[in-house]
Protein backbone atom coordinates (compact mmCIF):
# COMPACT_ATOMS: atom_id res chain seq x y z
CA UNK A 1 6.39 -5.09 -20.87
CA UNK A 2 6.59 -8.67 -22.03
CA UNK A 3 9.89 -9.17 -20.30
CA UNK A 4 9.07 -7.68 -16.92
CA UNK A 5 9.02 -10.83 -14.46
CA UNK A 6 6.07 -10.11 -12.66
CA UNK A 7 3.92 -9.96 -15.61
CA UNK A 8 5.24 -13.87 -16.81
CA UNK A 9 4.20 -17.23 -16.30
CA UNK A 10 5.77 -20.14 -14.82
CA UNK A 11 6.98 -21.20 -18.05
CA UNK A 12 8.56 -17.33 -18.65
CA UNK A 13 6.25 -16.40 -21.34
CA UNK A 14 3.90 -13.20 -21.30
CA UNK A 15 0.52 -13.96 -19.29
CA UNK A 16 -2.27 -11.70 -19.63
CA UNK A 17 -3.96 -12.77 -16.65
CA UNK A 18 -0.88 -11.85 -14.57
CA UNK A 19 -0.52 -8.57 -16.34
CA UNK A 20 -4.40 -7.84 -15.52
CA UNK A 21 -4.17 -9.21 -12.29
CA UNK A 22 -1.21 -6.71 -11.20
CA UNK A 23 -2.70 -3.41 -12.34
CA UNK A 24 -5.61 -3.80 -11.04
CA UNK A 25 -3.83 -5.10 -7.61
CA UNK A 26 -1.40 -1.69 -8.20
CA UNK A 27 -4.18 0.71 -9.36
CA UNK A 28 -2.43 1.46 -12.53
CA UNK A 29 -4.09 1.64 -15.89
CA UNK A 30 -2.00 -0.09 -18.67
CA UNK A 31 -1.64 3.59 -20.47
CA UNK A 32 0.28 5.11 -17.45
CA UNK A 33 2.47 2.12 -17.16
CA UNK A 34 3.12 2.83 -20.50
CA UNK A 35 3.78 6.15 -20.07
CA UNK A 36 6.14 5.41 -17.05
CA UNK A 37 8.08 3.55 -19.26
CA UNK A 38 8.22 6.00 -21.52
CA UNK A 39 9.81 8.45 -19.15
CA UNK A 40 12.00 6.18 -17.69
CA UNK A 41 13.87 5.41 -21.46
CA UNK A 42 13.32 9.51 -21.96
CA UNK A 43 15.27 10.54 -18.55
CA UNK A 44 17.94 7.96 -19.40
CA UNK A 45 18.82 9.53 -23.13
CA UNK A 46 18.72 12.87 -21.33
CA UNK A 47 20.83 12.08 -18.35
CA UNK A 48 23.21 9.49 -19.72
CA UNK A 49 25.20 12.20 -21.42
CA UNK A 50 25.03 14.14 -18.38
CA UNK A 51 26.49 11.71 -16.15
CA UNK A 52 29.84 11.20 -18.05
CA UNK A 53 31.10 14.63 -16.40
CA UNK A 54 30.74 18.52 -17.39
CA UNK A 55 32.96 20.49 -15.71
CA UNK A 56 32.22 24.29 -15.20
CA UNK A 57 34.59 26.64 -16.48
CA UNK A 58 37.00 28.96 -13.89
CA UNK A 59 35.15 32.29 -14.66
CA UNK A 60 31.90 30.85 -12.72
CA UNK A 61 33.54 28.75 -10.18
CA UNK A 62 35.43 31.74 -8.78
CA UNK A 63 32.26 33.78 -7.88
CA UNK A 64 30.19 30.48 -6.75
CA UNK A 65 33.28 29.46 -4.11
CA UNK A 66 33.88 33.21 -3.02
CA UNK A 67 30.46 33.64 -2.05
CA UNK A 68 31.45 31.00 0.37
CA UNK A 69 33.91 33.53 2.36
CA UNK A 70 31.63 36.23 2.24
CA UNK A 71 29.88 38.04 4.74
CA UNK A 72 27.80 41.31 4.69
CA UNK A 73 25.30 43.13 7.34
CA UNK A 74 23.05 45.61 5.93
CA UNK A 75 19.81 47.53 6.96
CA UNK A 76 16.32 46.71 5.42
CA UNK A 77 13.43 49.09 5.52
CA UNK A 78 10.35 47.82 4.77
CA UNK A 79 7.14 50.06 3.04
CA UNK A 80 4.11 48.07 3.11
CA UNK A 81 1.56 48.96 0.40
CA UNK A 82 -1.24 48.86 2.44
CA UNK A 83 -0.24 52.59 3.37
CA UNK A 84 -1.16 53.65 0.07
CA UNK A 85 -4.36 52.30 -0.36
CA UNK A 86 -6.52 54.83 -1.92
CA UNK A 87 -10.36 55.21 -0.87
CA UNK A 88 -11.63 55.96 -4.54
CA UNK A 89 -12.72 52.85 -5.99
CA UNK A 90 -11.36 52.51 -9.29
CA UNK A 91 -14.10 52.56 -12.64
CA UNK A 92 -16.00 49.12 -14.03
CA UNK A 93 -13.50 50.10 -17.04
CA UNK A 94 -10.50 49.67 -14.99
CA UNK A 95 -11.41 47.00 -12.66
CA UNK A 96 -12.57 44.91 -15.76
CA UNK A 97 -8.76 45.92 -17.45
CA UNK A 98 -7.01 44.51 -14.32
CA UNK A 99 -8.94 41.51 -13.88
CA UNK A 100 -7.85 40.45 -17.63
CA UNK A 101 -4.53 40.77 -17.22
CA UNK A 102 -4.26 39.09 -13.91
CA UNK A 103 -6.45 36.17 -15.24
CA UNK A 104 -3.80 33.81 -14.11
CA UNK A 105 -4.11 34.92 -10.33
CA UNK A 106 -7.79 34.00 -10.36
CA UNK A 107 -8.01 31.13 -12.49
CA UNK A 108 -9.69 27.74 -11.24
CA UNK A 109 -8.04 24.36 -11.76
CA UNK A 110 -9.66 21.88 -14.44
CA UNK A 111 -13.09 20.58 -13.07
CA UNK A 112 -14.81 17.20 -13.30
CA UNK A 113 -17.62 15.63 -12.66
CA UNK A 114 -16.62 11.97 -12.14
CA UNK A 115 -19.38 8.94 -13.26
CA UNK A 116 -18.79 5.80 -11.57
CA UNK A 117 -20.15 2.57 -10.88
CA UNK A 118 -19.27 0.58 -7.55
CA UNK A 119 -18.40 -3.47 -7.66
CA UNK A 120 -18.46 -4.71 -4.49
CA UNK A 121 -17.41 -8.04 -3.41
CA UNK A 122 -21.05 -9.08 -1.44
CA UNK A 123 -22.58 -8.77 -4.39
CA UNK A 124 -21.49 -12.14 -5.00
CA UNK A 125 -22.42 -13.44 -1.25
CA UNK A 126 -25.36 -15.71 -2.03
CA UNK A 127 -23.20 -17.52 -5.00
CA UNK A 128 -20.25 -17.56 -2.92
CA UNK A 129 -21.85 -19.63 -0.04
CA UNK A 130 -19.70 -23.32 -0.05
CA UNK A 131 -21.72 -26.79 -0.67
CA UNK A 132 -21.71 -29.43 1.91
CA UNK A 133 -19.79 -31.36 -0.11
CA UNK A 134 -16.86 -28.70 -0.61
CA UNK A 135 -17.05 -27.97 3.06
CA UNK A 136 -16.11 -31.85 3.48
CA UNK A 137 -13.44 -31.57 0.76
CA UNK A 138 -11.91 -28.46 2.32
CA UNK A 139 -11.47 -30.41 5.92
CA UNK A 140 -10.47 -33.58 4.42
CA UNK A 141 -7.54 -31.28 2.36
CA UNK A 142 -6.72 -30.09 5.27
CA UNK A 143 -7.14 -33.07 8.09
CA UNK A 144 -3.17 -32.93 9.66
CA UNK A 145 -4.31 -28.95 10.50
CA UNK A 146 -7.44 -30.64 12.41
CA UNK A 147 -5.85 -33.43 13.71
CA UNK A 148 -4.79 -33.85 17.47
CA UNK A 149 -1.46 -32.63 18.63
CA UNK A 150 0.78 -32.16 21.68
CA UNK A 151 3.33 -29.77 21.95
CA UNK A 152 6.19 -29.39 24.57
CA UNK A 153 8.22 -27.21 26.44
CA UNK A 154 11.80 -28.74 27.48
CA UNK A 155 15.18 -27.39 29.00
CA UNK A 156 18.41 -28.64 27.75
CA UNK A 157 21.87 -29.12 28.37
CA UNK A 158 24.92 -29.41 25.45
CA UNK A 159 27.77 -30.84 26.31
CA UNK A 160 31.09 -31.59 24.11
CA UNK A 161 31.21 -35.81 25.65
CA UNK A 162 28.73 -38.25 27.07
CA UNK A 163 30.93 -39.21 29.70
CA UNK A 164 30.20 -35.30 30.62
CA UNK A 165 26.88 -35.33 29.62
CA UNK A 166 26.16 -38.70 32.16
CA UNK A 167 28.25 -37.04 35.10
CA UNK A 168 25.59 -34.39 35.17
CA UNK A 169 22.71 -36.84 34.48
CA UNK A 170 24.00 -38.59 37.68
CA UNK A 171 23.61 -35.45 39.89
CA UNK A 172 20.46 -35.00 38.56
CA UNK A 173 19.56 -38.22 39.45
CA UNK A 174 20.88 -37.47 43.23
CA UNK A 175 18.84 -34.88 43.66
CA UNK A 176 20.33 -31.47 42.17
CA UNK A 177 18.13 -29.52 39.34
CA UNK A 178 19.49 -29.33 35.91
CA UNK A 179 20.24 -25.66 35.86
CA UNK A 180 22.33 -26.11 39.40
CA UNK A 181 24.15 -28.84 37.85
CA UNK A 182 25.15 -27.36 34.73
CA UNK A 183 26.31 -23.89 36.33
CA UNK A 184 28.66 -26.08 39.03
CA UNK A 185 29.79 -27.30 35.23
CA UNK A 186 30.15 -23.26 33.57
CA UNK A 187 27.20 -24.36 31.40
CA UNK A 188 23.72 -22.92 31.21
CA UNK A 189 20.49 -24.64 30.67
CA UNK A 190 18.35 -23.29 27.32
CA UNK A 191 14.92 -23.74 26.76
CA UNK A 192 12.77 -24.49 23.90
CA UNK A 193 9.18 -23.25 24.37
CA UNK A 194 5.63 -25.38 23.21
CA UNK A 195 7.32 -27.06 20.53
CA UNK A 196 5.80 -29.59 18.22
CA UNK A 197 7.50 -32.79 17.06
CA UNK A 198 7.84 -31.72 13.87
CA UNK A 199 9.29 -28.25 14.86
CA UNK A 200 11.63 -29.84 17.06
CA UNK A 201 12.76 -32.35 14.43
CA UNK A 202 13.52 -29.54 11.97
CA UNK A 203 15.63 -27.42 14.70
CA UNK A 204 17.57 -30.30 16.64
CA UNK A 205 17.68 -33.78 14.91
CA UNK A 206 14.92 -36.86 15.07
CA UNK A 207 16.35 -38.56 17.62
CA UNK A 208 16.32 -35.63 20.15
CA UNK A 209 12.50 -34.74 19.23
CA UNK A 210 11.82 -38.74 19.37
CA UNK A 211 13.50 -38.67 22.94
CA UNK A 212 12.03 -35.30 24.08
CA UNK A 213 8.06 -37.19 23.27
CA UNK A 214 8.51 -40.65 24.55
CA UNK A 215 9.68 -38.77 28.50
CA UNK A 216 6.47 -37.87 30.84
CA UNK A 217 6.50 -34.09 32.55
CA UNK A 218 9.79 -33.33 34.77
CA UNK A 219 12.03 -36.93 33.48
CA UNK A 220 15.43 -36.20 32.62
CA UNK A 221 16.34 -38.14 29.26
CA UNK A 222 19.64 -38.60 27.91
CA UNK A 223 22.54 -38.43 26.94
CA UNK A 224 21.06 -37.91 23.48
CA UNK A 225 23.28 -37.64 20.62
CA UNK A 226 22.69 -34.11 18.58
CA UNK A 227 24.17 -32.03 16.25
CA UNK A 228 26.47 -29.76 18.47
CA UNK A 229 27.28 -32.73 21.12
CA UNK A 230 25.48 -34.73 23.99
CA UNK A 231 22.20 -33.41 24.83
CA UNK A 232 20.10 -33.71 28.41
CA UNK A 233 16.79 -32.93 28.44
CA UNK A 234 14.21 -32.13 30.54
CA UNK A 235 10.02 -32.11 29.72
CA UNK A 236 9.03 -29.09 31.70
CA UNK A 237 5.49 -29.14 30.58
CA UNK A 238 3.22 -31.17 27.88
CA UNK A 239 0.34 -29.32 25.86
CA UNK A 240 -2.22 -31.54 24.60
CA UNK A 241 -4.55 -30.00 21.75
CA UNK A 242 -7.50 -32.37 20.86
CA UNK A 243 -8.69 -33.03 17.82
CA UNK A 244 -11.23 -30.57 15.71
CA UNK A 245 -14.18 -32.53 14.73
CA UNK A 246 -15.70 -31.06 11.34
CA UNK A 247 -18.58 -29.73 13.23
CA UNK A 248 -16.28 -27.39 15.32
CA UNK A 249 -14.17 -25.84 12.63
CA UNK A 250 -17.21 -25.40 9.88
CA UNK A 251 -17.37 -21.68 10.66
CA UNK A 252 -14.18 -20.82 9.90
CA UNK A 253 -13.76 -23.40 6.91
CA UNK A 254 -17.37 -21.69 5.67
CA UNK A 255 -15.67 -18.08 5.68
CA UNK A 256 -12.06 -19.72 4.16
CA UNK A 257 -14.28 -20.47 1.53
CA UNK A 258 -16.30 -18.33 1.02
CA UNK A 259 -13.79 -15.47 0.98
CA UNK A 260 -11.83 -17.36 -1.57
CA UNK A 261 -14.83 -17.79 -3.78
CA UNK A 262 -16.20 -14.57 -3.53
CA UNK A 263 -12.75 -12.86 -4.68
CA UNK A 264 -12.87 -15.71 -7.34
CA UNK A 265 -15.86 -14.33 -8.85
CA UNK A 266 -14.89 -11.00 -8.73
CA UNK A 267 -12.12 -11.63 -10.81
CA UNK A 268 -14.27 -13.19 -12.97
CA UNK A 269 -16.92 -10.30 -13.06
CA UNK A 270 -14.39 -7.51 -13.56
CA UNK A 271 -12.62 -9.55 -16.23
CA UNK A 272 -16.06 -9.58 -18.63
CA UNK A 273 -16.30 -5.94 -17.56
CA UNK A 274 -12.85 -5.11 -19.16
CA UNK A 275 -13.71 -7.54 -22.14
CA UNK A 276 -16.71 -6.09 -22.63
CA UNK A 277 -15.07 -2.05 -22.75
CA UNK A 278 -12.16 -3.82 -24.94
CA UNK A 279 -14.72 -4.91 -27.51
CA UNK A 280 -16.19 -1.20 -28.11
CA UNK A 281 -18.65 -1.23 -25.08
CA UNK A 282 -19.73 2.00 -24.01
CA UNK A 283 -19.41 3.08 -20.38
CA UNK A 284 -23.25 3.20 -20.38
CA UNK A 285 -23.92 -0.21 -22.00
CA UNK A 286 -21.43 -1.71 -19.57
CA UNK A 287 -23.42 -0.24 -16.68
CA UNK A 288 -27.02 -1.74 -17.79
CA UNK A 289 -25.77 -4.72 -19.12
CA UNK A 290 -24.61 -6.02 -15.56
CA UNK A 291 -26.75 -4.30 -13.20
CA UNK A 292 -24.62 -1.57 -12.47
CA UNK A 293 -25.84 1.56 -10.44
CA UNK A 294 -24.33 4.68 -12.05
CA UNK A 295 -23.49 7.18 -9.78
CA UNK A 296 -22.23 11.16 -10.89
CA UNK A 297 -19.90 13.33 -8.42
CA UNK A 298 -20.30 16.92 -8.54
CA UNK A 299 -17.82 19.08 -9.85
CA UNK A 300 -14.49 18.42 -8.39
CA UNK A 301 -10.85 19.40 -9.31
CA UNK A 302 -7.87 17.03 -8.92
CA UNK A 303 -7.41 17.20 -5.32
CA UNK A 304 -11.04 16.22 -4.64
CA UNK A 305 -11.96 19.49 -3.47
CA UNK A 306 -15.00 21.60 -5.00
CA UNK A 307 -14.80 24.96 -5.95
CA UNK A 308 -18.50 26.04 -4.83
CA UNK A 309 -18.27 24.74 -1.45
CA UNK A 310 -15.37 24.05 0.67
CA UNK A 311 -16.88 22.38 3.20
CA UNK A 312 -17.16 19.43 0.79
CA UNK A 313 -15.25 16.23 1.71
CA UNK A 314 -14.87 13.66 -1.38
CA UNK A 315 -16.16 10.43 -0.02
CA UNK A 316 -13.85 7.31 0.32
CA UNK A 317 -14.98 5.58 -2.71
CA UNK A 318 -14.09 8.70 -4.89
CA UNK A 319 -10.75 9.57 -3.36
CA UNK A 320 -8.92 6.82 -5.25
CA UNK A 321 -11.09 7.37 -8.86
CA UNK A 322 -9.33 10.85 -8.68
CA UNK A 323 -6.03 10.91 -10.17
CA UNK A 324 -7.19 8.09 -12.62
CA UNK A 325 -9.73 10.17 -13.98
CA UNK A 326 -7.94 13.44 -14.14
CA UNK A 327 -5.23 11.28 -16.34
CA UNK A 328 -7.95 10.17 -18.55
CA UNK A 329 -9.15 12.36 -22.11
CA UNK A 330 -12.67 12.98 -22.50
CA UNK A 331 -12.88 9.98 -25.44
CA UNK A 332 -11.06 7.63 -23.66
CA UNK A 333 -12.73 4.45 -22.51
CA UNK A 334 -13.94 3.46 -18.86
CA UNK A 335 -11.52 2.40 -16.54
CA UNK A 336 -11.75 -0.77 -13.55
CA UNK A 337 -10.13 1.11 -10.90
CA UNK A 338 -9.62 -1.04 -7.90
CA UNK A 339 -10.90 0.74 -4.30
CA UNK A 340 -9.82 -1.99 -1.62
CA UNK A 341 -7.86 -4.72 -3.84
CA UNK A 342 -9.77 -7.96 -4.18
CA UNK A 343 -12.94 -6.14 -2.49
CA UNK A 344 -14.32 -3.32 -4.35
CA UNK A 345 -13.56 -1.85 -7.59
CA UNK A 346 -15.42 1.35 -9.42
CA UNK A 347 -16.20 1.16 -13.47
CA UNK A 348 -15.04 4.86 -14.02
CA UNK A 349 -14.80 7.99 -16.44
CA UNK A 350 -14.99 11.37 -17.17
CA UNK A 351 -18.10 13.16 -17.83
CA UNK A 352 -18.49 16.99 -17.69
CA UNK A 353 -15.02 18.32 -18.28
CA UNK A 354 -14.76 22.15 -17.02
CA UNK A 355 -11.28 23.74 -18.56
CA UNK A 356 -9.04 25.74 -15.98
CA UNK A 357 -9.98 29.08 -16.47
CA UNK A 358 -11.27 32.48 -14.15
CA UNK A 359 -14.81 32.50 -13.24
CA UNK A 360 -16.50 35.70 -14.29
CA UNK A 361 -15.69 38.86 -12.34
CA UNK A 362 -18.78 39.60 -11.28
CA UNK A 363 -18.59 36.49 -9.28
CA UNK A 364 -15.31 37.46 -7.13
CA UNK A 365 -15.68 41.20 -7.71
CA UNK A 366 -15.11 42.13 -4.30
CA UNK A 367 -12.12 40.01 -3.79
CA UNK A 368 -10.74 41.93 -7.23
CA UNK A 369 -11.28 44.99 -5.96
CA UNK A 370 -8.89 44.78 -2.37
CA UNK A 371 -6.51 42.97 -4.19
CA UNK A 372 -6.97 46.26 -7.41
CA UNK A 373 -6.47 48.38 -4.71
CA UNK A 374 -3.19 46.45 -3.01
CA UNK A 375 -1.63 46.08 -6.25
CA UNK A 376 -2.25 50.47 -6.88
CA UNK A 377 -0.70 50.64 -3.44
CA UNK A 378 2.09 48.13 -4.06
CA UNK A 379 3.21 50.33 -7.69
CA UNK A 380 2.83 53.43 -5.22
CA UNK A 381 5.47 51.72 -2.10
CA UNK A 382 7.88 50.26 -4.75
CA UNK A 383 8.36 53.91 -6.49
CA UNK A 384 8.61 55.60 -3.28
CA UNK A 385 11.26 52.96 -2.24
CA UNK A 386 13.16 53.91 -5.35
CA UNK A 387 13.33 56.89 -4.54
């Protein structure tokens, strides 16, 4: 675990924050990652031997590859067991005898009853809500975002000389547009759409964007020296953004903020929760000690589904506690199991724990019965198709 990247600091050494940080993020609990690795070493002592080569011997190769050139028709006739059904409903004695040993047929997955307590992010909304004085700091950081700009949109022409590059300047000049001028030349005008100075001096060269700025709307400007020859360009429109005073961008510096404090505290919060279960807490102590509203599911096996009523639909914050919980023993401790990453998180574990097993007959004694009476008529088709 300790040399996994993801889970080390800038300085390559082991961080426990990180490591918290990323199963929570993942949903994983640090006992399945531990199991995963566990597999992982366990399916590469299995199939390392594997892969070096086995080779199957002749005497099962022949049969396997001839079944490959083989063709057959054939007649099926099919006697259904339903046409042996008998009306005489078989004694409590014999019912009883079949429903033991076809206790696999009826039995009912593992059932839980889930406890959980939510941790939502707005429960931290009134301590989350920025100062004046942080709302300042927060603009100031970021003035150049606030600040004024103009972007534009130019055409321009490359060509391989200046004395080139001024020949088409000069019919330009006499009247002809810079796309007609370049195709008399076999050249085509490109265009570079609302472009900022600083864009434009990343993708051309300084001199270009410094050229492109200092022209008003529809000059020509050049011959410009660039980085794939002599450049003419042409300001085709000019987009002037005003500055943002504070007052106009407070909203959205308020929920910057406040977003980055709330998941801030979070952190925080869940971090003493997992202390607090690391240092012997009980799940029930954790709960009271922070305010926490415990909440019970009803019974439910693993796929969220309950047994007594089908109808049921496992609400969204339960769907992701399932397969956590079903990992998890009976003793085990409570787990922080992230519902929407950075958002809301459930304090969960296992409480009543129902084994898989068949519920008693009385309960599905009808059921047993057709199915007593399809199996009598099933023994009754399969000798009459052996003979």
């Amino acid at each position: 675990i300790a040399q996994i990247p993801a889970f080390q600091d800038a300085a390559g050494n082991f961080s426990q924050d990180n490591f918290r940080q990323l199963l929570i993020r993942e949903r994983l609990t640090e006992q399945s990652l531990r199991d995963d690795i566990s597999r992982e070493i366990l399916q590469r002592q299995l199939l390392g031997p594997i892969g070096l080569g086995v080779k199957p011997s002749n005497s099962l190769v022949l049969p396997y590859a001839s079944l490959l050139l083989e063709a057959r028709q054939g007649t099926v006739a099919a006697i259904p067991a339903i046409a042996f059904l008998d009306d005489k409903n078989p004694t409590d004695a014999q019912l009883a005898d079949y429903y033991k040993r076809s206790a696999d047929r009826y039995t009912i997955p593992e059932q839980r009853r889930i406890r959980y307590a939510l941790i939502d992010a707005e429960r931290f909304a009134q301590a989350s809500q920025p100062s004046d004085a942080e709302i300042a700091a927060a603009y100031n950081q970021n003035k150049t975002a606030y600040a004024a700009k103009q972007n534009r949109s130019i055409e321009q022409l490359v060509l391989p000389t200046e004395a080139g590059a001024k020949a088409i300047a000069d019919q330009v000049k006499g009247g002809k547009t810079l796309a007609a001028a370049a195709q008399g030349a076999g050249l085509a005008v490109s265009t570079v759409a609302d472009q900022s100075r600083e864009a434009l001096t990343a993708s051309a060269s300084k001199a270009v964007a410094d050229a492109a700025f200092a022209a008003k709307q529809g000059e020509l400007v050049g011959p410009v020296r660039g980085s794939l020859g002599w450049l003419l360009l042409r300001v085709t429109s000019v987009n002037d953004t005003p500055a943002r005073p504070l007052a106009a961008v407070r909203g959205e510096i308020v929920t910057t903020l406040r977003a980055q404090k709330e998941k801030q505290l979070l952190t925080d919060f869940t971090g003493k929760l997992e202390d607090q279960i690391a240092n012997g807490g009980t799940f029930d102590e954790v709960v009271k000690d922070n305010g926490l509203k415990l909440e019970t599911s009803p019974l439910l096996v693993a796929t969220g589904k309950q047994v007594e009523d089908q109808a049921y639909v496992a609400p969204d914050d339960i769907k992701p506690l399932l397969t956590p919980v079903f990992a998890m023993s009976a003793d085990d401790d409570a787990q922080l199991i992230p519902i929407t990453p950075d958002k809301r998180y459930a304090l969960a574990a296992p409480s009543d724990i129902v084994a898989a097993a068949p519920p008693p007959l009385a309960k599905i004694k009808s059921l047993v019965l057709t199915q007593y009476k399809l199996n009598q008529g099933n023994e009754k088709a399969k000798k009459l198709a052996e003979q």
